[in-house]
C-alpha atoms as a PDB file:
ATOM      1  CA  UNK A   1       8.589  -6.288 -11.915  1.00  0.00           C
ATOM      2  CA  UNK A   2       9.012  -2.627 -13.185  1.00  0.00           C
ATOM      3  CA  UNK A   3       7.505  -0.072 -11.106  1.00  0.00           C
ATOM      4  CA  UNK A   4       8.448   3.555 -11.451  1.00  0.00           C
ATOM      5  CA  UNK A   5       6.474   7.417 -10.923  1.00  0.00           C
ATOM      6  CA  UNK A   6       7.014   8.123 -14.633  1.00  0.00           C
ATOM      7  CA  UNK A   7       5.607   4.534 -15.881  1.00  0.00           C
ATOM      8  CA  UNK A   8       2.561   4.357 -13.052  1.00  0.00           C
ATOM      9  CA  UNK A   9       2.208   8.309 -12.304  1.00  0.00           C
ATOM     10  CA  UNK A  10      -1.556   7.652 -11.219  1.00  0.00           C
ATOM     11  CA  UNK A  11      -0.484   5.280  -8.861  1.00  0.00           C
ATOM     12  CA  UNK A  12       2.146   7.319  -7.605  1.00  0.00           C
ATOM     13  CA  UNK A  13      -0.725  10.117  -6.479  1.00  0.00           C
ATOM     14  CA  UNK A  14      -3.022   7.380  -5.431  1.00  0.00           C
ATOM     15  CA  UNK A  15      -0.292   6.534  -2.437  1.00  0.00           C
ATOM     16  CA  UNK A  16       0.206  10.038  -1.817  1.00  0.00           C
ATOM     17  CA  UNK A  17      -3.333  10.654  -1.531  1.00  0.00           C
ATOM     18  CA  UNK A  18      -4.093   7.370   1.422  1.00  0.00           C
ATOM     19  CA  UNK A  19      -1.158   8.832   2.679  1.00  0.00           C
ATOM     20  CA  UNK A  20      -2.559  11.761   3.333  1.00  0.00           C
ATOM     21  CA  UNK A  21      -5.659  10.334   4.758  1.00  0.00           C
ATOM     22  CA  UNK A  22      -3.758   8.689   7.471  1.00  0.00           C
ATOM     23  CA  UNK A  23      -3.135   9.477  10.899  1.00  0.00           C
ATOM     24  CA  UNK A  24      -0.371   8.337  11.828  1.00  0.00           C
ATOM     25  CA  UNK A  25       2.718   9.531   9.036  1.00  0.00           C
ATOM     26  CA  UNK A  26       5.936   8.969  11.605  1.00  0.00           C
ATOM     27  CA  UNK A  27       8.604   6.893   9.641  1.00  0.00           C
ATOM     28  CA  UNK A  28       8.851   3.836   9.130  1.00  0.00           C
ATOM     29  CA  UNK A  29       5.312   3.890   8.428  1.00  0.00           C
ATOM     30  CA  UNK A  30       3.508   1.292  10.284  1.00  0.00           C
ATOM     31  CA  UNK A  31       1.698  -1.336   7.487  1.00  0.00           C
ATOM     32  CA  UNK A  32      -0.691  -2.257   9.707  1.00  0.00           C
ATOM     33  CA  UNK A  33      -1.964   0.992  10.804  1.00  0.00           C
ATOM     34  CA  UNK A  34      -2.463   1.782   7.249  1.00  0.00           C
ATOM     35  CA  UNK A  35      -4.192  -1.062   6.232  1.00  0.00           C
ATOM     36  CA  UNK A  36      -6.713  -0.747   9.422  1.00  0.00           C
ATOM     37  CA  UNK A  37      -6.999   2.812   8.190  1.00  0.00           C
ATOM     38  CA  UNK A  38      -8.879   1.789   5.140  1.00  0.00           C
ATOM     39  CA  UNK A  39     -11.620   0.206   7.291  1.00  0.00           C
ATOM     40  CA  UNK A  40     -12.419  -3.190   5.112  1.00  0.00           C
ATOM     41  CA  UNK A  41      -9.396  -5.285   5.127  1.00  0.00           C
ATOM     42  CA  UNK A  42      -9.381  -8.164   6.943  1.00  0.00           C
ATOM     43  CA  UNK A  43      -5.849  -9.023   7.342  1.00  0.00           C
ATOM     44  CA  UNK A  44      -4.663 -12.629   8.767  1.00  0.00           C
ATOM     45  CA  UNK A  45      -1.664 -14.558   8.426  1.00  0.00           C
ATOM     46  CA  UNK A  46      -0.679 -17.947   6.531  1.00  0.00           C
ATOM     47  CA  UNK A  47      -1.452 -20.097   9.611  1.00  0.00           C
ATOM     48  CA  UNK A  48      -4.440 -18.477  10.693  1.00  0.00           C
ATOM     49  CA  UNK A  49      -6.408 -19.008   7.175  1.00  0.00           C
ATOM     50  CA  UNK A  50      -4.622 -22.429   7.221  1.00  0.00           C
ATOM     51  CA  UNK A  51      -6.394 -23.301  11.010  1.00  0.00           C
ATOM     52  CA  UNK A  52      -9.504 -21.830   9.911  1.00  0.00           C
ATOM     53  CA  UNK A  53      -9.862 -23.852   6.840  1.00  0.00           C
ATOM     54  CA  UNK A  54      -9.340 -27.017   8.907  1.00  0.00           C
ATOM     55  CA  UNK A  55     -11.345 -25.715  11.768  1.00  0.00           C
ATOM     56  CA  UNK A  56     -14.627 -25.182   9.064  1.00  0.00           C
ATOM     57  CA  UNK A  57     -13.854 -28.361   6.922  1.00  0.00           C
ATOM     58  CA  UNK A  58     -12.617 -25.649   4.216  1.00  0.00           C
ATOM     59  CA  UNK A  59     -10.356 -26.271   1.324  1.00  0.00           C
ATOM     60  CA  UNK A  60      -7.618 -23.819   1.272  1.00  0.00           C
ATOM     61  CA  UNK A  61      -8.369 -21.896  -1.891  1.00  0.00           C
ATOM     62  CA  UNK A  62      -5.087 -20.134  -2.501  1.00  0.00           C
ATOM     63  CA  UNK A  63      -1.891 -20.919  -2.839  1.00  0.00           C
ATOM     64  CA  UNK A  64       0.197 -18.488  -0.861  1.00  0.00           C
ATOM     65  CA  UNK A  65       3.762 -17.099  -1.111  1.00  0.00           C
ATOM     66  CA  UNK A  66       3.907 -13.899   0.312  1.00  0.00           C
ATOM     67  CA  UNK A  67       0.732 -13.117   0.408  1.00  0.00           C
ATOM     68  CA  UNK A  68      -2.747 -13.291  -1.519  1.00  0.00           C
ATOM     69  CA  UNK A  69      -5.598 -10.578  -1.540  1.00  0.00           C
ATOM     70  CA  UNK A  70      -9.032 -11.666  -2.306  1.00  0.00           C
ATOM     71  CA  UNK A  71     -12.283  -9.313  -2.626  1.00  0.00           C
ATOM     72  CA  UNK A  72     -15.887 -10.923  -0.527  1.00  0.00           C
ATOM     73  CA  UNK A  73     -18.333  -9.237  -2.960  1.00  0.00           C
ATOM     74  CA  UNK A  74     -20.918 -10.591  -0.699  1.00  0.00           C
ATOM     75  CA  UNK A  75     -19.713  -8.618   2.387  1.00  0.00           C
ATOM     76  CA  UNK A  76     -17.417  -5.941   0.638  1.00  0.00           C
ATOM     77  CA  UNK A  77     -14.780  -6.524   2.510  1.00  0.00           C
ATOM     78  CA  UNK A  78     -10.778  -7.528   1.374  1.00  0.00           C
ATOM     79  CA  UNK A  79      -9.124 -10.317   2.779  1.00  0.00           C
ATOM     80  CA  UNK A  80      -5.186 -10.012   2.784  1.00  0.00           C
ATOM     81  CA  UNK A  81      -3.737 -13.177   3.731  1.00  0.00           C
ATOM     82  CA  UNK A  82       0.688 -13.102   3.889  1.00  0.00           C
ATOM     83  CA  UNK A  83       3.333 -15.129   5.315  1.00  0.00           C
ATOM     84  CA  UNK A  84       4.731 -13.725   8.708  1.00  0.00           C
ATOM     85  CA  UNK A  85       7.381 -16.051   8.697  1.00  0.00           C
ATOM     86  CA  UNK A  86       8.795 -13.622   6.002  1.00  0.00           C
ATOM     87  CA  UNK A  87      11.694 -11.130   6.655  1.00  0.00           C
ATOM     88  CA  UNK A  88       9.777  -7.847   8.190  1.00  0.00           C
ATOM     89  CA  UNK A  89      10.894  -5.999   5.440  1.00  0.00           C
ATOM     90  CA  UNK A  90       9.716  -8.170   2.757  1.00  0.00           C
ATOM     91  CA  UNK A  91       6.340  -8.514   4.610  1.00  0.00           C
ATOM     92  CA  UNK A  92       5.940  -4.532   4.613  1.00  0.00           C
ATOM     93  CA  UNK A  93       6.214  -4.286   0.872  1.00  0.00           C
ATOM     94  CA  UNK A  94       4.425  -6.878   0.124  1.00  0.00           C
ATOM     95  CA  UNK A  95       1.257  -6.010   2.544  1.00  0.00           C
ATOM     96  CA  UNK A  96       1.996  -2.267   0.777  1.00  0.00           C
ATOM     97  CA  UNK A  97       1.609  -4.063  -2.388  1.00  0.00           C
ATOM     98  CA  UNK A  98      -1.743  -5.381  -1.912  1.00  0.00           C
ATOM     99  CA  UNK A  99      -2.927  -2.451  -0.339  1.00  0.00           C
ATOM    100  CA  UNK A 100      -2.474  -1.260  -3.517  1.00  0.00           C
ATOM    101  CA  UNK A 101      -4.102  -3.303  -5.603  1.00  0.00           C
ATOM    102  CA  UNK A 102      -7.588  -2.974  -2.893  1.00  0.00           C
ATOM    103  CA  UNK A 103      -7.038   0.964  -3.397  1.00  0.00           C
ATOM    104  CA  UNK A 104      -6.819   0.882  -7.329  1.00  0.00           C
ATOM    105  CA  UNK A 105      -9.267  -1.187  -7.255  1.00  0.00           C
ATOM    106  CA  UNK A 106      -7.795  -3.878  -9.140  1.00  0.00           C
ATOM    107  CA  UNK A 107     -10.113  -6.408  -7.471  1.00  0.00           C
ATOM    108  CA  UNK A 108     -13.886  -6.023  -7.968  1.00  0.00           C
ATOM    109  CA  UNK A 109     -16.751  -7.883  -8.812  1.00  0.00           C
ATOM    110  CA  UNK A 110     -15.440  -8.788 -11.804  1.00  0.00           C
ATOM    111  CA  UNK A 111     -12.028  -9.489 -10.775  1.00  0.00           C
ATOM    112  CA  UNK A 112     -12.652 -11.041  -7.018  1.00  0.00           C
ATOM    113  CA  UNK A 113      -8.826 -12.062  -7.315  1.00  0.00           C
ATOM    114  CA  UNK A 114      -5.696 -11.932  -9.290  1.00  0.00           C
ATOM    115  CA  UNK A 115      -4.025 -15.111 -10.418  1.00  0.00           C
ATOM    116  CA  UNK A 116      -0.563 -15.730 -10.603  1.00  0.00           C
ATOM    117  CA  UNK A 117      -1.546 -17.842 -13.557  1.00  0.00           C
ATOM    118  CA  UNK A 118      -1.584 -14.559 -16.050  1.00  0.00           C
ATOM    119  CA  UNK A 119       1.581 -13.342 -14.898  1.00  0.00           C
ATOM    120  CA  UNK A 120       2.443 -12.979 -18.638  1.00  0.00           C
ATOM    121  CA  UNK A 121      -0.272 -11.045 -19.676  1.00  0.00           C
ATOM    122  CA  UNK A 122       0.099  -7.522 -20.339  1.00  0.00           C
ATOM    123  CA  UNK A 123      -2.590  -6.301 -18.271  1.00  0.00           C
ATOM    124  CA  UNK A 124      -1.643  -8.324 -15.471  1.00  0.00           C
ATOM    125  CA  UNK A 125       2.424  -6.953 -15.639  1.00  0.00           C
ATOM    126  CA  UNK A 126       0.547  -3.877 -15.547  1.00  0.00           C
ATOM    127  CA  UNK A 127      -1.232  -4.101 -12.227  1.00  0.00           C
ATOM    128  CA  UNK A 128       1.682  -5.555 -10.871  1.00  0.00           C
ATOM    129  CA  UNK A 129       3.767  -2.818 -11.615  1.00  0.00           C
ATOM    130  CA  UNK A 130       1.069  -0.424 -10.163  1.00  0.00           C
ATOM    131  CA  UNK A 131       0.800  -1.716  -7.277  1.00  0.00           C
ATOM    132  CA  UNK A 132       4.461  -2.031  -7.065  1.00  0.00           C
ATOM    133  CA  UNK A 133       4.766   1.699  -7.341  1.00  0.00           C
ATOM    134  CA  UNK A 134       2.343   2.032  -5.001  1.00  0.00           C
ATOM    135  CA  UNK A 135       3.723   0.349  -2.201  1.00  0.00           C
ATOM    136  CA  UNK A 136       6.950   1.893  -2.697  1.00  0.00           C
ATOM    137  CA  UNK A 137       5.881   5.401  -2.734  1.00  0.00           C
ATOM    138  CA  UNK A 138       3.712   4.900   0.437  1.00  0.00           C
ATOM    139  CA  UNK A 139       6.523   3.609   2.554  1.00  0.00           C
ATOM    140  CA  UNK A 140       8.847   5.981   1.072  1.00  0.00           C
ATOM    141  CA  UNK A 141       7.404   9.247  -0.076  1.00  0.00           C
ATOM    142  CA  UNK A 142       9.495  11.097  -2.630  1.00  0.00           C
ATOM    143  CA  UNK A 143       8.619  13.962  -0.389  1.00  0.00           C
ATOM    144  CA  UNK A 144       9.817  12.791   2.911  1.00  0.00           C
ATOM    145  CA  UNK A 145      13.082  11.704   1.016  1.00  0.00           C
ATOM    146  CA  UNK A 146      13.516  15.386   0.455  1.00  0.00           C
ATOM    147  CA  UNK A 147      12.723  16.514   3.702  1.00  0.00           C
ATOM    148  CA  UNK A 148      15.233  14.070   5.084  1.00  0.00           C
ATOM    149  CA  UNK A 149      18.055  13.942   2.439  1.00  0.00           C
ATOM    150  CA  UNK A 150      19.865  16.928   3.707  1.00  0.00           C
ATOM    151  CA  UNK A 151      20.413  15.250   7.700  1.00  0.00           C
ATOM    152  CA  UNK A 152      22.064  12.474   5.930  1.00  0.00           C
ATOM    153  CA  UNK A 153      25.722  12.528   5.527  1.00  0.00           C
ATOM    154  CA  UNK A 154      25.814  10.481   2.566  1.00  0.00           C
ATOM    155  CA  UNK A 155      22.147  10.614   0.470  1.00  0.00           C
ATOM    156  CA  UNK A 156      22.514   6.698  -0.960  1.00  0.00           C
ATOM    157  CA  UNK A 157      19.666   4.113  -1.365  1.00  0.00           C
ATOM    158  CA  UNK A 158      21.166   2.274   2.019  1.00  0.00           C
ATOM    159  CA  UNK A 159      20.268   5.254   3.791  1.00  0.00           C
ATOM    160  CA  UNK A 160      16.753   5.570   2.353  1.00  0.00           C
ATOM    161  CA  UNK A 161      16.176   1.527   3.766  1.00  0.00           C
ATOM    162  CA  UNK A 162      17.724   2.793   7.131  1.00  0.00           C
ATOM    163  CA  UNK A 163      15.162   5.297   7.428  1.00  0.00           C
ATOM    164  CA  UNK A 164      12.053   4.086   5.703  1.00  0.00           C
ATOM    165  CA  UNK A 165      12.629   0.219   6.717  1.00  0.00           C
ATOM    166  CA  UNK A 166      13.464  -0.934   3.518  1.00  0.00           C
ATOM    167  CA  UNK A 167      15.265  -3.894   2.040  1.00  0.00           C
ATOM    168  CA  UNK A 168      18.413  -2.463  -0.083  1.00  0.00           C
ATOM    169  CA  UNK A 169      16.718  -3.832  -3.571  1.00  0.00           C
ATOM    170  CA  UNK A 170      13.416  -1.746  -2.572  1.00  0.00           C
ATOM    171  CA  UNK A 171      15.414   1.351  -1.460  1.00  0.00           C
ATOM    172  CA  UNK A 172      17.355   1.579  -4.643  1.00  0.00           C
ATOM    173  CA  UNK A 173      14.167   1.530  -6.148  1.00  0.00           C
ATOM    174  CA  UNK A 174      13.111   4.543  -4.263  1.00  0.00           C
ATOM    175  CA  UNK A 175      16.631   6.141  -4.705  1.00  0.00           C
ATOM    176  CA  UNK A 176      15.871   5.981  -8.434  1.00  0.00           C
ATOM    177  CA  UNK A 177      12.309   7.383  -8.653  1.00  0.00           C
ATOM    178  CA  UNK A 178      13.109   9.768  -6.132  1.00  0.00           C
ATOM    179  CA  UNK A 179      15.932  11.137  -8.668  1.00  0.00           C
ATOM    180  CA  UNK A 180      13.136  11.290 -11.559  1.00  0.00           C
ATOM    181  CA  UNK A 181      10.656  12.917  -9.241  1.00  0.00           C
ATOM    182  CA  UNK A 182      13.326  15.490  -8.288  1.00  0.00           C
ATOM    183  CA  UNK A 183      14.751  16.665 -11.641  1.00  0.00           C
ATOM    184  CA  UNK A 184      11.296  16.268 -13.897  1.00  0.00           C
ATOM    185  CA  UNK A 185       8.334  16.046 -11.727  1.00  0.00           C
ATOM    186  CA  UNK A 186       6.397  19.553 -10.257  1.00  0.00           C
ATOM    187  CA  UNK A 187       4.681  18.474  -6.960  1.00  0.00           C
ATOM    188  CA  UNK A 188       1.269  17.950  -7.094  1.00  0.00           C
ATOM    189  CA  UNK A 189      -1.668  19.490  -4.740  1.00  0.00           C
ATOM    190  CA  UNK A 190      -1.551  16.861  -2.483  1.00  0.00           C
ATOM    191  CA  UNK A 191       2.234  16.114  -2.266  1.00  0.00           C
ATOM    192  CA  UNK A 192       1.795  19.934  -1.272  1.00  0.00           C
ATOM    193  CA  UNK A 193      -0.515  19.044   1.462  1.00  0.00           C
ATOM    194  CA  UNK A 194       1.494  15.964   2.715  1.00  0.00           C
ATOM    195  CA  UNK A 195       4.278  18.369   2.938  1.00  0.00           C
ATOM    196  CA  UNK A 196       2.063  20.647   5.145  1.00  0.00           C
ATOM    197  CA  UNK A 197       1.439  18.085   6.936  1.00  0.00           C
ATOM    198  CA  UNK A 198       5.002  16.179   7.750  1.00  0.00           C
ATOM    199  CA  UNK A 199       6.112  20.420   8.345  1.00  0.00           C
ATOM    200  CA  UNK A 200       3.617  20.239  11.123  1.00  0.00           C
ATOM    201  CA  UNK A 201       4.458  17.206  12.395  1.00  0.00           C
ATOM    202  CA  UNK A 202       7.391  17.419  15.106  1.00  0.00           C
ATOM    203  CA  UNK A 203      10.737  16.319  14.139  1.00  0.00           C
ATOM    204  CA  UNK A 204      10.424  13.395  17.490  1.00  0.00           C
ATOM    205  CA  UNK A 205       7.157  12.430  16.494  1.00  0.00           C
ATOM    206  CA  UNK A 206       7.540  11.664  12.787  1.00  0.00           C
ATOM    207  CA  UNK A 207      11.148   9.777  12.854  1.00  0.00           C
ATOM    208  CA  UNK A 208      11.503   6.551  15.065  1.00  0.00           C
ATOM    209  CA  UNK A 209      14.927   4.692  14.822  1.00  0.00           C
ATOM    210  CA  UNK A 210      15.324   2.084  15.422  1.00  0.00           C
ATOM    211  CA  UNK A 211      12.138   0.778  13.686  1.00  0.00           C
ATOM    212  CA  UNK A 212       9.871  -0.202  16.129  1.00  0.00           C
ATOM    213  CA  UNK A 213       8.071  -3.949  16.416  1.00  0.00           C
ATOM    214  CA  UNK A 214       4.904  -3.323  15.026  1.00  0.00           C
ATOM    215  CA  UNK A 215       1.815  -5.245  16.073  1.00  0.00           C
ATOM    216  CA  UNK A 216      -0.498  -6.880  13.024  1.00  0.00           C
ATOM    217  CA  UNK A 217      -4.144  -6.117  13.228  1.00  0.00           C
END
């Protein structure tokens, strides 16, 4: 799925921006502190919608790889279901991933879900690679990249997944549209204030290595 700053620059500065919202910025970014941060996710795993469904005489509705997001008009309030039986790193993208769709607001009224069934459409590819960008750019900030390159001895995408908790396929992502951000991109007002922010952060608080074992919500 294509995903890039140039292609999706809106959803580039949509990450930024919840990034800058949050309160907690020390790298690797903890998913689930920035999912509780938006204040109507409900986040649960594969086998806990799985025992609730049989618990309430429910039908499971989706059909989950990863993961699924689904919008409760009714109670306005997402519901983020994923598989923790996933490698950590693939469950951090992909929980960054449909953060993105809830904060692009890909999934409405309208649009309570999005089904794997369109994956051909164009407009579907589209919100895919969106929310793709999104989740990218939030656990790897072009602008923490920067502020980090020069302490590396060799600047590569396997030391962009060291730092940021990335798989190598998702950090050469990030190696890439940090490059294009770099050579062609100006910084925009709130990169400027994330920057403020990360400068004002102390160097022991914002970098933890080894990544630490997060807890889910």
């Amino acid at each position: 799925m294509s995903a890039s700053i140039d292609k999706y620059y809106s959803a580039f500065l949509a990450s930024q921006e919840y990034l800058l919202g949050c309160d907690d910025i020390s790298v690797p970014l903890n998913i689930y502190a920035l999912i509780r941060q938006h204040g109507k996710i409900i986040l649960q795993t594969k086998a806990e919608y799985q025992s609730w469904c049989l618990s309430n005489n429910k039908l499971s509705i989706f059909d989950i790889d990863d993961a699924k997001c689904f919008y409760d008009p009714n109670h306005d309030v997402y519901l983020i279901i994923y598989d923790d039986r996933k490698d950590v790193m693939r469950i951090r993208f992909t929980l960054a991933h449909e953060l993105g769709h809830i904060v692009l607001n890909h999934l409405n009224h309208n649009t309570p879900i999005l089904s794997r069934e369109h994956r051909l459409n164009y407009r579907y590819m589209r919100l895919e690679g969106a929310a793709n960008t999104f989740a990218g750019n939030l656990l790897a900030p072009p602008v923490f990249i920067d502020a980090y390159k020069h302490r590396i001895s060799k600047f590569a995408p396997e030391s962009i997944g060291n730092i940021f908790y990335l798989s190598l396929s998702a950090a050469n992502k990030r190696f890439s549209d940090y490059l294009i951000w770099k050579k062609t991109m100006r910084k925009s007002r709130v990169e400027y204030e994330l920057d403020e922010k990360l400068q004002m952060t102390p160097e022991s608080d914002f970098l933890r290595l080894p990544a630490p074992v997060w807890e889910d919500l």
